[in-house]
Structure formats: structure tokens, C-alpha cells
C-alpha atoms as a PDB file:
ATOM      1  CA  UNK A   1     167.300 100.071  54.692  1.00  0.00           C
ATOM      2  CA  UNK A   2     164.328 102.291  52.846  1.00  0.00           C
ATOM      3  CA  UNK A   3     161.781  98.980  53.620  1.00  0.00           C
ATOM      4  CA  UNK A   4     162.962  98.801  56.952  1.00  0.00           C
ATOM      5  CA  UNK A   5     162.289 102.750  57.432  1.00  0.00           C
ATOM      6  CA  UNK A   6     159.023 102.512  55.877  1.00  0.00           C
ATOM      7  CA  UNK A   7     158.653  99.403  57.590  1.00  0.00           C
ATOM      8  CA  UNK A   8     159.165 101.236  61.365  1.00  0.00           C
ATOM      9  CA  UNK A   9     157.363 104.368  59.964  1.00  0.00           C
ATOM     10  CA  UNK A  10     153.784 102.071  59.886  1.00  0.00           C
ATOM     11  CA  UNK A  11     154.448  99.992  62.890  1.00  0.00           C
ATOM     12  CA  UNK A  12     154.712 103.457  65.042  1.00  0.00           C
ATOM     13  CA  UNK A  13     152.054 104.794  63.307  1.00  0.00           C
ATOM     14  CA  UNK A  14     149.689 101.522  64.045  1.00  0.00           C
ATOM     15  CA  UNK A  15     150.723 101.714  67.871  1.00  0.00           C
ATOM     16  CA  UNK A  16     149.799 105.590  67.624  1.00  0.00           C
ATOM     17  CA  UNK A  17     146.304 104.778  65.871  1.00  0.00           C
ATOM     18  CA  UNK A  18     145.772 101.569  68.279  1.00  0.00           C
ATOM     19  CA  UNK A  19     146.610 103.826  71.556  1.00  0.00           C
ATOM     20  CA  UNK A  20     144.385 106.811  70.491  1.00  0.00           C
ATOM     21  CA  UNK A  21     140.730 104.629  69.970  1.00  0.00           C
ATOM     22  CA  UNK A  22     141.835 102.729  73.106  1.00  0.00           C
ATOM     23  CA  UNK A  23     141.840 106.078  74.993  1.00  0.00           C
ATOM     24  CA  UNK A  24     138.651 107.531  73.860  1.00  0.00           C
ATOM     25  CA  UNK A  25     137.327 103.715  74.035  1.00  0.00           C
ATOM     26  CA  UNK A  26     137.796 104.347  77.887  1.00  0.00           C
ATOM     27  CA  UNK A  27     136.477 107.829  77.946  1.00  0.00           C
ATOM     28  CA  UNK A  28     133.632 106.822  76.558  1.00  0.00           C
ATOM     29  CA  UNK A  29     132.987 103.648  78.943  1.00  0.00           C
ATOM     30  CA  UNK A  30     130.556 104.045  81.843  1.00  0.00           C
ATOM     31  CA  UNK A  31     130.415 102.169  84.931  1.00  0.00           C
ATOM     32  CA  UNK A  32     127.426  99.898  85.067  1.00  0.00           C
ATOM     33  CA  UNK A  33     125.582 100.516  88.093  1.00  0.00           C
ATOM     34  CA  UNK A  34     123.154  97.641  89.565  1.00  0.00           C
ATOM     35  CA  UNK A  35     121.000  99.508  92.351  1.00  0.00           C
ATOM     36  CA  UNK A  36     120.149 102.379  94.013  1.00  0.00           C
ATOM     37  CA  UNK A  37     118.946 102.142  97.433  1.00  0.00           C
ATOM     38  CA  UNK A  38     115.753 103.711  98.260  1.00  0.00           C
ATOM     39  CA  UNK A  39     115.007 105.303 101.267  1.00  0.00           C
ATOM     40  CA  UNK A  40     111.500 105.271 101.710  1.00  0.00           C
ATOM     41  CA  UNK A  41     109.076 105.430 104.563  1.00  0.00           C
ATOM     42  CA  UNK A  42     109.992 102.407 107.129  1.00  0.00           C
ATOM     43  CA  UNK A  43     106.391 100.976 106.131  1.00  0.00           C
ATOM     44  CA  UNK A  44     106.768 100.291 102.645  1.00  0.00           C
ATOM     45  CA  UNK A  45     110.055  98.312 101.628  1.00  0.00           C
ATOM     46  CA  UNK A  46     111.168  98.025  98.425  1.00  0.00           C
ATOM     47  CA  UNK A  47     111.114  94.957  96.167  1.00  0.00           C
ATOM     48  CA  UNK A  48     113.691  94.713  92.866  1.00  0.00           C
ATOM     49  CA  UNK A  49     111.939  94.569  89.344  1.00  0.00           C
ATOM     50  CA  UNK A  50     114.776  95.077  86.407  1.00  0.00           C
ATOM     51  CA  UNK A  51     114.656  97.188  83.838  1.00  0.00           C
ATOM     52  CA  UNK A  52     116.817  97.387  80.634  1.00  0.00           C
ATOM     53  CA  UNK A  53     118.565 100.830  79.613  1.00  0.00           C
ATOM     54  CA  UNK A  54     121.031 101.753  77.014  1.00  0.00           C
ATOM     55  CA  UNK A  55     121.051  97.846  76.648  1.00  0.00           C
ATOM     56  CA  UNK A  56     122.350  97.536  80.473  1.00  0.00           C
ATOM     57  CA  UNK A  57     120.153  95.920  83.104  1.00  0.00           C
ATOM     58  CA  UNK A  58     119.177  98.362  85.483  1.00  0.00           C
ATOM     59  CA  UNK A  59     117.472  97.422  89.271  1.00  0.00           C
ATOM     60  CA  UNK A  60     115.071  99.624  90.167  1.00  0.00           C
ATOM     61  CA  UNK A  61     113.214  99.720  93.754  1.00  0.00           C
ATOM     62  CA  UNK A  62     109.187  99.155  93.883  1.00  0.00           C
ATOM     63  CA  UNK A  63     107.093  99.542  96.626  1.00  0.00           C
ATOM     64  CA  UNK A  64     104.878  95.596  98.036  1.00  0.00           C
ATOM     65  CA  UNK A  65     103.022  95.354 101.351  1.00  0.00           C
ATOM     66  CA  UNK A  66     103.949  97.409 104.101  1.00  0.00           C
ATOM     67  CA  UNK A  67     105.289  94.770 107.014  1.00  0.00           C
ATOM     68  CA  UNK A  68     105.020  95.253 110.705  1.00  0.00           C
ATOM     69  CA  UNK A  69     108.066  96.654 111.602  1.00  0.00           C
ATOM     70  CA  UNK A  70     111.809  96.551 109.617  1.00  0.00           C
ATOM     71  CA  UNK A  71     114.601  94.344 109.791  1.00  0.00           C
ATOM     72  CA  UNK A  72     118.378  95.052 110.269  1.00  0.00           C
ATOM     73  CA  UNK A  73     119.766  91.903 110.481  1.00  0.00           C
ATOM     74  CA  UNK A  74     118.622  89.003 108.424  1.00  0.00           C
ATOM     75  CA  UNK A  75     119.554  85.181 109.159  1.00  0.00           C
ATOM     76  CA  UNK A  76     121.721  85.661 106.085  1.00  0.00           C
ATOM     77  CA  UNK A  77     123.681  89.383 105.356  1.00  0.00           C
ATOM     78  CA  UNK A  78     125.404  89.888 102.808  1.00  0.00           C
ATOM     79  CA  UNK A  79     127.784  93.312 102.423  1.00  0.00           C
ATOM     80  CA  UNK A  80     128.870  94.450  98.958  1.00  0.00           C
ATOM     81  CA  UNK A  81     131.906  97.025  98.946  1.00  0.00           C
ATOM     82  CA  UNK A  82     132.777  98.356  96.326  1.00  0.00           C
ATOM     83  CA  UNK A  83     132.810  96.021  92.338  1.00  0.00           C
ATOM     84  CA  UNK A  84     133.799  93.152  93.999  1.00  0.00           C
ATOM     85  CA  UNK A  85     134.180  92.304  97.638  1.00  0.00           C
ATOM     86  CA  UNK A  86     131.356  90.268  99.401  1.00  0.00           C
ATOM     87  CA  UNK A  87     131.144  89.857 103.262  1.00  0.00           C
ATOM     88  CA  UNK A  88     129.202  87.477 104.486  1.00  0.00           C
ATOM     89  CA  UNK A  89     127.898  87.175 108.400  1.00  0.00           C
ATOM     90  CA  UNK A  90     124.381  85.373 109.856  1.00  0.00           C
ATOM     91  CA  UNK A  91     124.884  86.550 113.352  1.00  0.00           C
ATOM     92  CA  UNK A  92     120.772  88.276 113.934  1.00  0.00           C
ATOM     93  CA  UNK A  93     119.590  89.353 117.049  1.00  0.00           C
ATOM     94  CA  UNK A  94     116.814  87.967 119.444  1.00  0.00           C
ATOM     95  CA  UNK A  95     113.400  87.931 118.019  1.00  0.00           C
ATOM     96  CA  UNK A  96     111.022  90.775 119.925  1.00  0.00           C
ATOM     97  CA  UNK A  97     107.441  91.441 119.514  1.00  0.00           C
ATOM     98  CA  UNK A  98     105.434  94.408 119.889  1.00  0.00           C
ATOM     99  CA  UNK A  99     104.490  95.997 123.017  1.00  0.00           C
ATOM    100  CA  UNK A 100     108.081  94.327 124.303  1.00  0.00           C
ATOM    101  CA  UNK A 101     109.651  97.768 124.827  1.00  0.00           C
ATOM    102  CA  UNK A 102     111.996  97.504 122.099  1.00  0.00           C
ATOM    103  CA  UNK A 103     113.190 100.353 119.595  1.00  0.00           C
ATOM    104  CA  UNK A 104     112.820  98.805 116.064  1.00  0.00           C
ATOM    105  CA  UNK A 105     113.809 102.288 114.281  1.00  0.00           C
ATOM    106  CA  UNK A 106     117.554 101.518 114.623  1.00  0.00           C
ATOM    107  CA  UNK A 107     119.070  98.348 115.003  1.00  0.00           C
ATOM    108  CA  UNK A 108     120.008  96.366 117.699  1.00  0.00           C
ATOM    109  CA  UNK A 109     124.125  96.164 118.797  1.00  0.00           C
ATOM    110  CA  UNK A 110     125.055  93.026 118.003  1.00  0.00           C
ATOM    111  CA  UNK A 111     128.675  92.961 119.682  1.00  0.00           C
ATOM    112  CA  UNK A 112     129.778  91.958 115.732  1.00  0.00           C
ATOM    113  CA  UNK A 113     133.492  91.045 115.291  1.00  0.00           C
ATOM    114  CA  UNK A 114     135.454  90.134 112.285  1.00  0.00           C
ATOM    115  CA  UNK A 115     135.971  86.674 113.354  1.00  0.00           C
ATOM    116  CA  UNK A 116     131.940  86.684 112.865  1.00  0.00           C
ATOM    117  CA  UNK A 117     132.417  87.510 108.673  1.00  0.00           C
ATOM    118  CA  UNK A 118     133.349  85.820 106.266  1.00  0.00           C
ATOM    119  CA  UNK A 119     134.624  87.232 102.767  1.00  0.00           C
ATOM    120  CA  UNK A 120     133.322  85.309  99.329  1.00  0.00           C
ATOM    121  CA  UNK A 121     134.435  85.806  96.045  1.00  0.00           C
ATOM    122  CA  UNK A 122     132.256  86.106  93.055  1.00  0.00           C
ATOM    123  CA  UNK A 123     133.454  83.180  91.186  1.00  0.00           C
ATOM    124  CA  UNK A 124     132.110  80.564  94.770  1.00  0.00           C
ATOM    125  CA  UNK A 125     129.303  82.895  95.435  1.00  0.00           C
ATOM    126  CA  UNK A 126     126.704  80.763  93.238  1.00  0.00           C
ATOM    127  CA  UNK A 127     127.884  77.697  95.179  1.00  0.00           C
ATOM    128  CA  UNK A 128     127.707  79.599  98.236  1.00  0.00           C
ATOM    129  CA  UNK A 129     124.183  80.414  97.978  1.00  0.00           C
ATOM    130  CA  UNK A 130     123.317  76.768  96.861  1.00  0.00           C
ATOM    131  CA  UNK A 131     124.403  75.346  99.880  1.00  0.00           C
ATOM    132  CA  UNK A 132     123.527  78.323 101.982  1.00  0.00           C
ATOM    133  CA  UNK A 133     120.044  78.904 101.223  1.00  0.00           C
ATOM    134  CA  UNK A 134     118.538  76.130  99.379  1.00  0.00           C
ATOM    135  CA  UNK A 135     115.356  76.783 100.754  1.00  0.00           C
ATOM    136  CA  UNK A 136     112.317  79.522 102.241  1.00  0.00           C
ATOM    137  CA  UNK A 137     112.360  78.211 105.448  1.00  0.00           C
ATOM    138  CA  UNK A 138     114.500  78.079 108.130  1.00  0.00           C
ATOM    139  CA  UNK A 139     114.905  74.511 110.821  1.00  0.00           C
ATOM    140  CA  UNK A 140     112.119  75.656 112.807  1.00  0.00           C
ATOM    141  CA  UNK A 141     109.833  76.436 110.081  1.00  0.00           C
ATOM    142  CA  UNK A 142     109.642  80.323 110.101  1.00  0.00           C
ATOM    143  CA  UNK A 143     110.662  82.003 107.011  1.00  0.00           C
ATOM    144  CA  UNK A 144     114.161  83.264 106.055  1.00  0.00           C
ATOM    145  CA  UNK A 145     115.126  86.545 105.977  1.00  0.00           C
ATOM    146  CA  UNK A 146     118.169  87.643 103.804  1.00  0.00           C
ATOM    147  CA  UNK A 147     119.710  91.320 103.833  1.00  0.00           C
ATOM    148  CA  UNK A 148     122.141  92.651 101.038  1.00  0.00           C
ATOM    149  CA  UNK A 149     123.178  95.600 102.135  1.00  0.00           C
ATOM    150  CA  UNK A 150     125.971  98.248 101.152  1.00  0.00           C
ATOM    151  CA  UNK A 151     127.781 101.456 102.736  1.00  0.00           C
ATOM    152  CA  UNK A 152     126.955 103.637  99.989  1.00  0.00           C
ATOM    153  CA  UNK A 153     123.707 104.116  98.265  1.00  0.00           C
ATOM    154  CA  UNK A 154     124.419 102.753  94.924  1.00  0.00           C
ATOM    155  CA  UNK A 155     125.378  99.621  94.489  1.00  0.00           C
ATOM    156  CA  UNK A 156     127.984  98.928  91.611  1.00  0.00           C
ATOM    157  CA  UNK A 157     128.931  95.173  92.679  1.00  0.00           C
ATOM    158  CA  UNK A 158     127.595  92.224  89.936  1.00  0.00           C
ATOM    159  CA  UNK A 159     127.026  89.975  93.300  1.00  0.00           C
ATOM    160  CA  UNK A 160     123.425  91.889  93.412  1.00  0.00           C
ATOM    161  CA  UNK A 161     122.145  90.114  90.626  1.00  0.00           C
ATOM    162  CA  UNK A 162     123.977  87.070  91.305  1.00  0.00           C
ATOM    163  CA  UNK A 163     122.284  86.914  94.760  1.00  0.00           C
ATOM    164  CA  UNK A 164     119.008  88.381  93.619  1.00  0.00           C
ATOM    165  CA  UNK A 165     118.371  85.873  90.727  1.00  0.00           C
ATOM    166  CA  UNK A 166     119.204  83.283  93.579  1.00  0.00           C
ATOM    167  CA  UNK A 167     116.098  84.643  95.786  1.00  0.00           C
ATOM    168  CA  UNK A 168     113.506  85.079  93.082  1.00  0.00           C
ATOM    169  CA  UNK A 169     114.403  80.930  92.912  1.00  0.00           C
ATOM    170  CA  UNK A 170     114.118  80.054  95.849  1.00  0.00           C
ATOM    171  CA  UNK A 171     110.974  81.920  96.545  1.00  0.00           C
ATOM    172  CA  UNK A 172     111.942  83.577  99.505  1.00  0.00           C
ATOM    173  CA  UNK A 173     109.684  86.707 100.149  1.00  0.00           C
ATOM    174  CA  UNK A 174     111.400  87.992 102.934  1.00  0.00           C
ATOM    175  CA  UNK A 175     114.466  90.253 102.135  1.00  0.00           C
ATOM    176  CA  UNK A 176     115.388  93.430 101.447  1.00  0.00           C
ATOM    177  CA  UNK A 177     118.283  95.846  99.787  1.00  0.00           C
ATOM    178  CA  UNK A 178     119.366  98.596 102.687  1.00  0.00           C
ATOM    179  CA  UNK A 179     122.151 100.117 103.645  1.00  0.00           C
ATOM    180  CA  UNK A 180     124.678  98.531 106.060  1.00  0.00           C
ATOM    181  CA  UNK A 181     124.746  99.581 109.468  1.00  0.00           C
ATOM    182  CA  UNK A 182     127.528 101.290 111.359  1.00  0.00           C
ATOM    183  CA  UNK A 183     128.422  98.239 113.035  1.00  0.00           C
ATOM    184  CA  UNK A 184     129.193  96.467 110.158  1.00  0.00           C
ATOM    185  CA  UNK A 185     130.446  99.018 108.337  1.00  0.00           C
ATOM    186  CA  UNK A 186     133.126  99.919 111.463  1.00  0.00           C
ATOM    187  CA  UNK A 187     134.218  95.661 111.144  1.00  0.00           C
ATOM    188  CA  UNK A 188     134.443  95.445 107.638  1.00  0.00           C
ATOM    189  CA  UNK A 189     136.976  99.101 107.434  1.00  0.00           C
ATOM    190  CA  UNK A 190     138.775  97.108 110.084  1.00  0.00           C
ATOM    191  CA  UNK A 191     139.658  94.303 107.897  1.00  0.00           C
ATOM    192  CA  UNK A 192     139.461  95.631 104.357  1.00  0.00           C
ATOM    193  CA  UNK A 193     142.560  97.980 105.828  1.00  0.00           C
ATOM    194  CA  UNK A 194     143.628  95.156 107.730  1.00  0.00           C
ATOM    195  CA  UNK A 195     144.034  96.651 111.059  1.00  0.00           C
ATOM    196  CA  UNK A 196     142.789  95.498 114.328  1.00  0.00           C
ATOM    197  CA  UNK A 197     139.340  95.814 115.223  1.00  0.00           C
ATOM    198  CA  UNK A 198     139.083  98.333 117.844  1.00  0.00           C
ATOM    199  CA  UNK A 199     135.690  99.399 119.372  1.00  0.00           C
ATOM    200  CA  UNK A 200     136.633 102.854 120.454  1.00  0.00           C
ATOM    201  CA  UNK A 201     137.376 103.590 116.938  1.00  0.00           C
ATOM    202  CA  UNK A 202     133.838 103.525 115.856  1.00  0.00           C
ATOM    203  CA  UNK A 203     131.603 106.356 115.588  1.00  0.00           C
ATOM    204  CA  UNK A 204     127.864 105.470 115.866  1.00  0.00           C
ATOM    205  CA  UNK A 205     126.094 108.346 114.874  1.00  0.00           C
ATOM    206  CA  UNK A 206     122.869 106.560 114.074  1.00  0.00           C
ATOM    207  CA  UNK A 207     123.048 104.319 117.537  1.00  0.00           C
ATOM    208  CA  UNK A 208     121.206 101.274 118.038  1.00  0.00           C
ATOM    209  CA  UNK A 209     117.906  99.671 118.800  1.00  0.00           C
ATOM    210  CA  UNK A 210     116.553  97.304 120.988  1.00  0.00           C
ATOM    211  CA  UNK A 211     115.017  96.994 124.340  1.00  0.00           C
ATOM    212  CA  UNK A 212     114.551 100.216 125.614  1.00  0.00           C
ATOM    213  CA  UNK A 213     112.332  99.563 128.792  1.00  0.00           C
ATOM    214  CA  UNK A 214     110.876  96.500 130.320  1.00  0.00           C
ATOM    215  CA  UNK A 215     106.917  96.315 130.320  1.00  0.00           C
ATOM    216  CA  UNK A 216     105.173  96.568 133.100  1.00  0.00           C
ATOM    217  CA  UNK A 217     102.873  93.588 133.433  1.00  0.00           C
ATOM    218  CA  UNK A 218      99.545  94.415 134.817  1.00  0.00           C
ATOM    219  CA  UNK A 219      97.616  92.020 137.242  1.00  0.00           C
ATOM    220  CA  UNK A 220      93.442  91.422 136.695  1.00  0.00           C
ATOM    221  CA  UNK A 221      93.408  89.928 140.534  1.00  0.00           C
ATOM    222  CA  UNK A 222      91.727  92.320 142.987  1.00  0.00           C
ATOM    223  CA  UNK A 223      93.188  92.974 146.179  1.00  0.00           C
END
């Protein structure tokens, strides 16, 4: 009876020990952020270099080549919410050219649904991008553009680097960590609370792009 007390008397103590460094183990634990998104002037992008902190790789944003105007919609966009959701959609817009009359400082309404996403989960996303985008170019020879993109300003989801290291691979030089726009964002609520998408619901405070006017096209004949 005495070695069972004594017995009982160490086991409680052991669970009391064990439950206390577990609970300032957590405390202690911070959540390992991958990116913060930049917002800087629409003529200088930002490009991902890595750096290491408190033994933790951290992205940071660094300024290349200014381009000619900015892109909302790549031919592949991915959407990190949250740790660990990716959405996944390649619907882009029409390609426009200066002097076309279009508005490139928002972007263009591109009637997005959620039949047009798809939702990947880390553990395919390597094999996803392998198949995806297993090269630079696109069919007809122009470059790819990719977009990872996320509602809030810092990103906290490991597909970043996952996709990132993928990039860097490949070569691809066009593609760039933003924000997601309210379009996508209004789908995506719709099916991460899994309720049907519903247009009125969405308020687009930022608005959209595109053509604005239609150019007039002047003649050189004399009348």
C-alpha cells in the first residue's frame, strides 16, 4: 500500500512537471512568418532574396528593374490563406498595350467564379508545380507570368517557399508576391465558408481596371 502511495505520489508529480514545461514550451513558441508584402511604388516590384534570423528563414522583398506597367493576374495565381490553404486559378485577362485606353492601376474584372479555383494541398503542391510549370515559356513562346498572392500582408503559409524554390528553378523572371484582389478574395470567403457565391455580396472598394475609353484613331489622308 505505502509503494503504491509513493508510487501515485511521483506519477502525479511527473504529469505536473511534464504539463508545466509543455505550457511555457508554447508560450515561448513563435509563429514563423515567410513574407511580408511590400508595397512599393508600382514601378519597382519586388524580387525575394532569403535571409536567416534567430535560425528561421526569413523572405525579405528587394527592389530589380522597374517593368512597364504591373500585373494582376498571372497565367498561373496562386492564393495562400492562412498556414495552409492554397487556391489555385489561371483564368488572366486579355493582353493590352499602351496607348489602348486601358487603366493598368487596378485590375481588370475578370467575372471569376469558384468553379474557376481549384484548392491544393501542401503535400501535391510540389507535383503540382512539376506538371504545371515545367518551363519559362508559355505555347506561344512569350514568357510566363506567375502571381502568389495573399489577403493579408504577411504571409505565414510554408507553400511560399515551396513555390518560390520552384521559380528560382525554373528560371522564370516574371512573377511577383502581391496582395490578392477583391475579386478573389470575395470567391475564395465564398467557399472557405462554404456558402454560395453571390455577386451582390461583394464590396469592391478598390474597383477594377481595364479599358476605360476606346482610342481615337487618327487618319494622315488629306481631304
Amino acid at each position: 500500500m505505502f509503494k503504491v502511495s509513493i508510487i501515485s505520489k511521483y506519477l502525479i508529480l511527473s504529469i505536473l512537471v511534464f504539463t508545466f514545461l509543455r505550457c511555457n514550451s508554447n508560450k515561448g513558441e513563435k509563429q514563423k512568418f515567410y513574407y511580408i508584402i511590400k508595397h512599393p511604388d508600382l514601378e519597382q516590384p519586388s524580387e525575394v532574396e532569403t535571409l536567416e534570423i534567430n535560425g528561421e528563414t526569413v523572405f525579405i522583398s528587394q527592389p530589380k528593374p522597374p517593368r512597364l506597367f504591373p500585373f494582376f493576374y498571372g497565367n498561373y495565381n496562386f492564393i495562400l490563406i492562412g498556414s495552409n490553404q492554397i487556391f489555385y486559378h489561371n483564368k488572366r485577362g486579355p493582353i493590352y498595350f499602351c496607348g489602348t485606353g486601358v487603366d493598368f492601376s487596378r485590375p481588370e474584372r475578370l467575372d471569376l467564379t469558384p468553379e474557376d479555383f481549384s484548392q491544393i494541398k501542401l503535400s501535391n503542391l510540389e507535383r503540382f508545380l512539376r506538371d504545371s510549370i515545367s518551363t519559362d515559356t508559355l505555347k506561344d513562346g512569350r514568357e510566363a507570368i506567375v502571381k502568389i498572392a495573399s489577403p493579408k500582408d504577411t504571409i505565414f503559409n510554408p507553400a511560399l517557399d515551396v513555390i518560390v524554390k520552384h521559380i528560382k528553378k525554373k528560371g522564370l523572371k516574371r512573377w511577383q508576391i502581391i496582395n490578392s484582389t477583391e475579386e478573389e478574395n470575395c470567391v475564395i470567403n465564398s467557399i472557405t465558408e462554404k456558402k454560395p457565391y453571390n455577386l451582390a455580396n461583394c464590396d469592391f472598394k478598390f474597383g477594377f481596371g481595364g479599358v476605360k475609353f476606346n482610342p481615337s484613331i487618327q487618319s494622315d489622308s488629306i481631304n
